[in-house]
Protein backbone atom coordinates (compact mmCIF):
# COMPACT_ATOMS: atom_id res chain seq x y z
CA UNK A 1 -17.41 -70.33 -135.43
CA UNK A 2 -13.88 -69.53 -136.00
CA UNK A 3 -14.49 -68.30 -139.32
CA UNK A 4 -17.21 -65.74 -137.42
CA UNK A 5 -15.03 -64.40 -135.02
CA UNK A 6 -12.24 -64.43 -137.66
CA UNK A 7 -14.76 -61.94 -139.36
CA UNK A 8 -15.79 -59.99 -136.73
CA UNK A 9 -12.43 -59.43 -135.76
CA UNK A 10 -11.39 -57.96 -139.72
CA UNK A 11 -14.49 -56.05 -139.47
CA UNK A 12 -13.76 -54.80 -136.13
CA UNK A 13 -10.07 -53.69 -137.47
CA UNK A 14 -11.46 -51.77 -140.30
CA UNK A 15 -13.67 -50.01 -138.35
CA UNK A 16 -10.86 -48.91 -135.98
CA UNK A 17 -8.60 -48.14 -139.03
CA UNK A 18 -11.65 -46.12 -140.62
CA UNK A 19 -12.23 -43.89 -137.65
CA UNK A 20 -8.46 -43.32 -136.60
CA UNK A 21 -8.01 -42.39 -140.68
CA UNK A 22 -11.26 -40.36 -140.46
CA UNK A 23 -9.93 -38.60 -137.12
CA UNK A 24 -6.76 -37.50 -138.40
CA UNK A 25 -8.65 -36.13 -141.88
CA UNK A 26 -10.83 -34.20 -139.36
CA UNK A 27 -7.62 -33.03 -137.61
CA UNK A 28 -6.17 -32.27 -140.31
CA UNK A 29 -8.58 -30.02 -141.68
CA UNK A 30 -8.92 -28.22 -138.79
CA UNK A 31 -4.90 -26.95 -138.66
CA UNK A 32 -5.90 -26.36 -142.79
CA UNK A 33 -8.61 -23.70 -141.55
CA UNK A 34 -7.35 -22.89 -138.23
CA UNK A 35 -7.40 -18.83 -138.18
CA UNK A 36 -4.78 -16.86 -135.88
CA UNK A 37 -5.64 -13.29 -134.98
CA UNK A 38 -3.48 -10.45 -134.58
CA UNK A 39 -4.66 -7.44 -133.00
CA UNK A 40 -3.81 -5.34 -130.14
CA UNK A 41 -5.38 -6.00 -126.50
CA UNK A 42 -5.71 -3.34 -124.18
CA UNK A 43 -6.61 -3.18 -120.36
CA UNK A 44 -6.85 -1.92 -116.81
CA UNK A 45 -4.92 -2.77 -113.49
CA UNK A 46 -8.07 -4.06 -111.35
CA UNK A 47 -5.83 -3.60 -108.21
CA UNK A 48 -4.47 -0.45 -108.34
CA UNK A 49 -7.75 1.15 -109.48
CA UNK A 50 -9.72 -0.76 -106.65
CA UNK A 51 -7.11 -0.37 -103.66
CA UNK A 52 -7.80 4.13 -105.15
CA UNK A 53 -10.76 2.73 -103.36
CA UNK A 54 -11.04 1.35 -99.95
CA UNK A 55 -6.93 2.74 -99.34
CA UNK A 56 -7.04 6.44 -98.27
CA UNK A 57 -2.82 6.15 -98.43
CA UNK A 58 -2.79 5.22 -102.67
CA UNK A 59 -4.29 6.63 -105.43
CA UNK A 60 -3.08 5.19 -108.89
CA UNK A 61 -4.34 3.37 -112.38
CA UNK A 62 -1.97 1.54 -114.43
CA UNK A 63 -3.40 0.94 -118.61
CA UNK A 64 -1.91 -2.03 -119.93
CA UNK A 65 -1.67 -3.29 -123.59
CA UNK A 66 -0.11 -5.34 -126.13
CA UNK A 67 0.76 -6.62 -129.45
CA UNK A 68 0.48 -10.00 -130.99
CA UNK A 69 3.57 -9.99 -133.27
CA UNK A 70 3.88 -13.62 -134.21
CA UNK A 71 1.94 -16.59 -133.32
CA UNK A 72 3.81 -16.78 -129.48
CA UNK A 73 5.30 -13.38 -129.50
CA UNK A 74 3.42 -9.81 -127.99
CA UNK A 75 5.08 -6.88 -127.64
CA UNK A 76 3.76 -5.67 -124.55
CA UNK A 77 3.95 -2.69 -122.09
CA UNK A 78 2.33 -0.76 -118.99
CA UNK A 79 2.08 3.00 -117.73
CA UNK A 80 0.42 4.22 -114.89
CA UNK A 81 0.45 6.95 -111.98
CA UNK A 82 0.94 6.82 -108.45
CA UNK A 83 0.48 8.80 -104.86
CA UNK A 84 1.23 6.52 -102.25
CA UNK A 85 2.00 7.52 -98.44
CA UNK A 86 3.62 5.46 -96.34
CA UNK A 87 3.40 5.47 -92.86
CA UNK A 88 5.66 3.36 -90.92
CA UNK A 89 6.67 3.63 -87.11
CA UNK A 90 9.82 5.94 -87.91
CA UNK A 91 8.57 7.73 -90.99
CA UNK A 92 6.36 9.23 -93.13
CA UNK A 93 6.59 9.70 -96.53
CA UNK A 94 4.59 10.21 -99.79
CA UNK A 95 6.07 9.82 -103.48
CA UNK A 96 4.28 10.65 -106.24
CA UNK A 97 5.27 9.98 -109.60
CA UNK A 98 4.79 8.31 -113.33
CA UNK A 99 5.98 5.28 -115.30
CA UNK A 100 6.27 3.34 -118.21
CA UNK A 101 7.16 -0.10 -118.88
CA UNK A 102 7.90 -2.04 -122.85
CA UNK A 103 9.42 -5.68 -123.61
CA UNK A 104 7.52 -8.81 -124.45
CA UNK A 105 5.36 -11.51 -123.33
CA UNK A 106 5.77 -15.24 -124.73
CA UNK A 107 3.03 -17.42 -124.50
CA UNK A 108 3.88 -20.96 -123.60
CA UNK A 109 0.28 -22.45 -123.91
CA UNK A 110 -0.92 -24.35 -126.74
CA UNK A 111 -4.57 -23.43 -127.68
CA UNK A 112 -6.85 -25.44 -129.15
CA UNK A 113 -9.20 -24.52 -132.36
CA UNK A 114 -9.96 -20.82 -131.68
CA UNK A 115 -8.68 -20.18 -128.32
CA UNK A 116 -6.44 -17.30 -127.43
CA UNK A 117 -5.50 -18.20 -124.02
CA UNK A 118 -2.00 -17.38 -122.21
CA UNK A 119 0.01 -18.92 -119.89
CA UNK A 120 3.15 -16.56 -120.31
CA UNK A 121 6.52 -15.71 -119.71
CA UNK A 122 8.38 -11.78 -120.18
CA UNK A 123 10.52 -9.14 -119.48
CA UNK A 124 9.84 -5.51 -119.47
CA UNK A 125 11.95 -2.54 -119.10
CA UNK A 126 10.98 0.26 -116.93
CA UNK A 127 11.44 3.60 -116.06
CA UNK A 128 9.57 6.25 -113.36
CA UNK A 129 9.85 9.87 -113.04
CA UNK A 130 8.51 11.18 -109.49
CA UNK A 131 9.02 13.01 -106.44
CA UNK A 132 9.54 12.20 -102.61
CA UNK A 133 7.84 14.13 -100.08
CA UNK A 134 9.01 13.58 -95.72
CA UNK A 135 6.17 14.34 -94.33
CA UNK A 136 7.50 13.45 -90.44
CA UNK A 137 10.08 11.23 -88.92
CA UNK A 138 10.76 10.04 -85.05
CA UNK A 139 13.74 10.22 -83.30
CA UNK A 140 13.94 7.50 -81.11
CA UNK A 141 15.96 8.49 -77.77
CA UNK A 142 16.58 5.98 -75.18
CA UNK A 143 16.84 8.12 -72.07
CA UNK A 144 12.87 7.71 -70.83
CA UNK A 145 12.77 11.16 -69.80
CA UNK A 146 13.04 12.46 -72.92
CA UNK A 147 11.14 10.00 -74.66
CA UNK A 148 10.41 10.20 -79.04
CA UNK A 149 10.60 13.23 -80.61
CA UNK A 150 9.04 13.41 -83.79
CA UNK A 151 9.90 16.21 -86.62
CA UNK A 152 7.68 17.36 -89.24
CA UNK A 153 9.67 19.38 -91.52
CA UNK A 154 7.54 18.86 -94.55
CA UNK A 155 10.57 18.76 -97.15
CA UNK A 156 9.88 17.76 -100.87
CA UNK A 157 12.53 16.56 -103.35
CA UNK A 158 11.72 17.09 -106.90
CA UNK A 159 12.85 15.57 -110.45
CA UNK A 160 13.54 12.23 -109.49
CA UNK A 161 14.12 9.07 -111.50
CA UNK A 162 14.22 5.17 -111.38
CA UNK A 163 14.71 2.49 -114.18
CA UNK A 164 14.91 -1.06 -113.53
CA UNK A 165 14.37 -4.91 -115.47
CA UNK A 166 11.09 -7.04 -114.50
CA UNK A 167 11.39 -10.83 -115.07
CA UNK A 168 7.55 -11.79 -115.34
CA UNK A 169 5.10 -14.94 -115.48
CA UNK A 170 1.72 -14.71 -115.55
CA UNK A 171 -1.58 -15.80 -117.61
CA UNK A 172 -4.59 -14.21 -119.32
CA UNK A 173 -8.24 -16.26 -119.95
CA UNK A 174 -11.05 -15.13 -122.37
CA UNK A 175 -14.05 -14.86 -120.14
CA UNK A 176 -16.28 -13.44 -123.22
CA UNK A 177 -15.63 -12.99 -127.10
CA UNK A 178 -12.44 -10.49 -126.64
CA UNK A 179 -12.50 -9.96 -122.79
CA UNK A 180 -9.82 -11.30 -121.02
CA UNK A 181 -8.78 -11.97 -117.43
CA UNK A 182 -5.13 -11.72 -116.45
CA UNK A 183 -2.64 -12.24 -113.60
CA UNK A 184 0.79 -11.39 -113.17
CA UNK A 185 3.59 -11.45 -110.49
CA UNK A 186 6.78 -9.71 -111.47
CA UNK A 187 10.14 -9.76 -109.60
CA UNK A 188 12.06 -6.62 -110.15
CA UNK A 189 16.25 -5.31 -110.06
CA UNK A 190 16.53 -2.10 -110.21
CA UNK A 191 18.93 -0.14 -112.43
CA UNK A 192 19.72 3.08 -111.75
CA UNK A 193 18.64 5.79 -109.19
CA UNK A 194 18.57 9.29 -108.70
CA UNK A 195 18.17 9.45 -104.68
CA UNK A 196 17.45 12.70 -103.23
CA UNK A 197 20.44 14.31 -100.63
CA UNK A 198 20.05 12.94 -97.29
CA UNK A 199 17.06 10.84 -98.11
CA UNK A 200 16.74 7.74 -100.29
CA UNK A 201 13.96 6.57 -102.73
CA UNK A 202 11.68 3.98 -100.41
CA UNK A 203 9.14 3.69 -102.76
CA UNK A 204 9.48 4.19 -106.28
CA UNK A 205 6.09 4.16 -108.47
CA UNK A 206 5.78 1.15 -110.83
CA UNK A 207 8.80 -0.67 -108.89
CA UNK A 208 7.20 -0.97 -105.60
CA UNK A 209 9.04 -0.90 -102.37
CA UNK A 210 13.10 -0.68 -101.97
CA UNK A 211 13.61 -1.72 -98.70
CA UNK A 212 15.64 -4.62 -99.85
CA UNK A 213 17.95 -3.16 -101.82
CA UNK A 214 17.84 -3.38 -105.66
CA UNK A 215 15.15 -6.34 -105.78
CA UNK A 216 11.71 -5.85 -105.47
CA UNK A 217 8.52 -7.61 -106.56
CA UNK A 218 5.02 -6.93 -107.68
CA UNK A 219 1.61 -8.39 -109.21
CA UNK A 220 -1.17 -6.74 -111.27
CA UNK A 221 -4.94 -8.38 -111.70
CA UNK A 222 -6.03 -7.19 -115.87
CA UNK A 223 -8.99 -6.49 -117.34
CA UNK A 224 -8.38 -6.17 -121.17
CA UNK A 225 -10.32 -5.76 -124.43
CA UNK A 226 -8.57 -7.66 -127.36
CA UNK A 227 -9.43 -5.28 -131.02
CA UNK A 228 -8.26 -7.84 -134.51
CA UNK A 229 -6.89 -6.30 -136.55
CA UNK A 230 -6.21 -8.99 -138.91
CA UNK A 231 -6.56 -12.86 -139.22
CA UNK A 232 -3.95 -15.89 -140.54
CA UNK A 233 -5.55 -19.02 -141.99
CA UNK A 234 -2.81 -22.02 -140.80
């Protein structure tokens, strides 16, 4: 009996040592054929082009796209348009405007096989070139006689500018073969300025919002198209 055992157990062990030496041949032949693609990917904002829709205060698109330049590195960018008025209990405003954002994305997740998944950190630089249009504003007088008196005067300024730095995290998942689904949230300082005389920029198109001073924030939901361009056997 204890010889039996004695050789179940050896066999046993071999068998072990056979599959853990067979597994790591099988591993090993898949980094050996493993193929990385480079290509460019290139998408829409699915907010911004929805919120055109049921939002009769914003119109605006934003393209996106980028470029995988080594196997965790994309150069990456954004540029869009936007005509957004804001309506607030004091003022009314609309800004209209461009911008375009560049700087890199660096993906943090390890795929498996053939994946091409991201779970990513970045920066981008941006800049906007727009203009800022008061539309009306209340003056707020506390006699109750006289009440609020609001002014429409209708005055545009022209040939403004913004840039700023976005610090960004976000992810992108292949729903189909080369269609991807993406999320980002970006927190923004802004730069520079040019702020029109006796007004200031409130909203400034692909920054968002500046009523806190030079930090802002943002998020964008991407639909994108990956093209190859190339492949890497590793």
């Amino acid at each position: 009996m204890k010889h039996i055992l004695k050789s179940i157990f050896s066999s046993a062990l071999m068998l072990v040592s056979l599959t853990t030496l067979a597994q790591n041949q099988a591993k090993d032949t898949v980094k050996q054929t493993r193929t990385e693609r480079y290509g460019v990917r290139v998408g829409l904002d699915l907010h911004r082009l929805t919120k055109s829709f049921y939002d009769d205060n914003y119109k605006g698109f934003e393209v996106t796209g980028d470029y995988r330049l080594t196997k965790k590195i994309y150069v990456a960018g954004e540029l869009g348009n936007e005509n957004k008025t804001v309506k607030d209990d004091q003022l009314n405003f609309t800004t209209k405007g461009s911008y375009f954002k560049v700087g890199f994305d660096y993906n943090t997740y390890e795929n498996w096989l053939d994946m091409e998944n991201m779970i990513y950190a970045g920066m981008r630089y941006g800049v906007s070139s727009f203009s800022q249009e008061l539309n009306s504003y209340t003056i707020y007088n506390t006699n109750p006689y006289f009440g609020q008196t609001t002014i429409t005067p209708g005055t545009k300024f022209d040939g403004l500018n913004a840039s700023w730095i976005e610090l960004i995290g976000g992810m992108k998942a292949e729903l189909f073969n080369n269609l991807y689904l993406g999320f980002s949230v970006r927190i923004n300082y802004l730069v520079s300025d040019k702020k029109p005389e006796n007004f200031d920029n409130l909203y400034i198109p692909g920054f968002n919002r500046t009523y806190d001073g030079k930090f802002g924030a943002g998020f964008n939901y991407t639909l994108s198209y990956f093209i190859p361009l190339y492949k890497s056997q590793k």
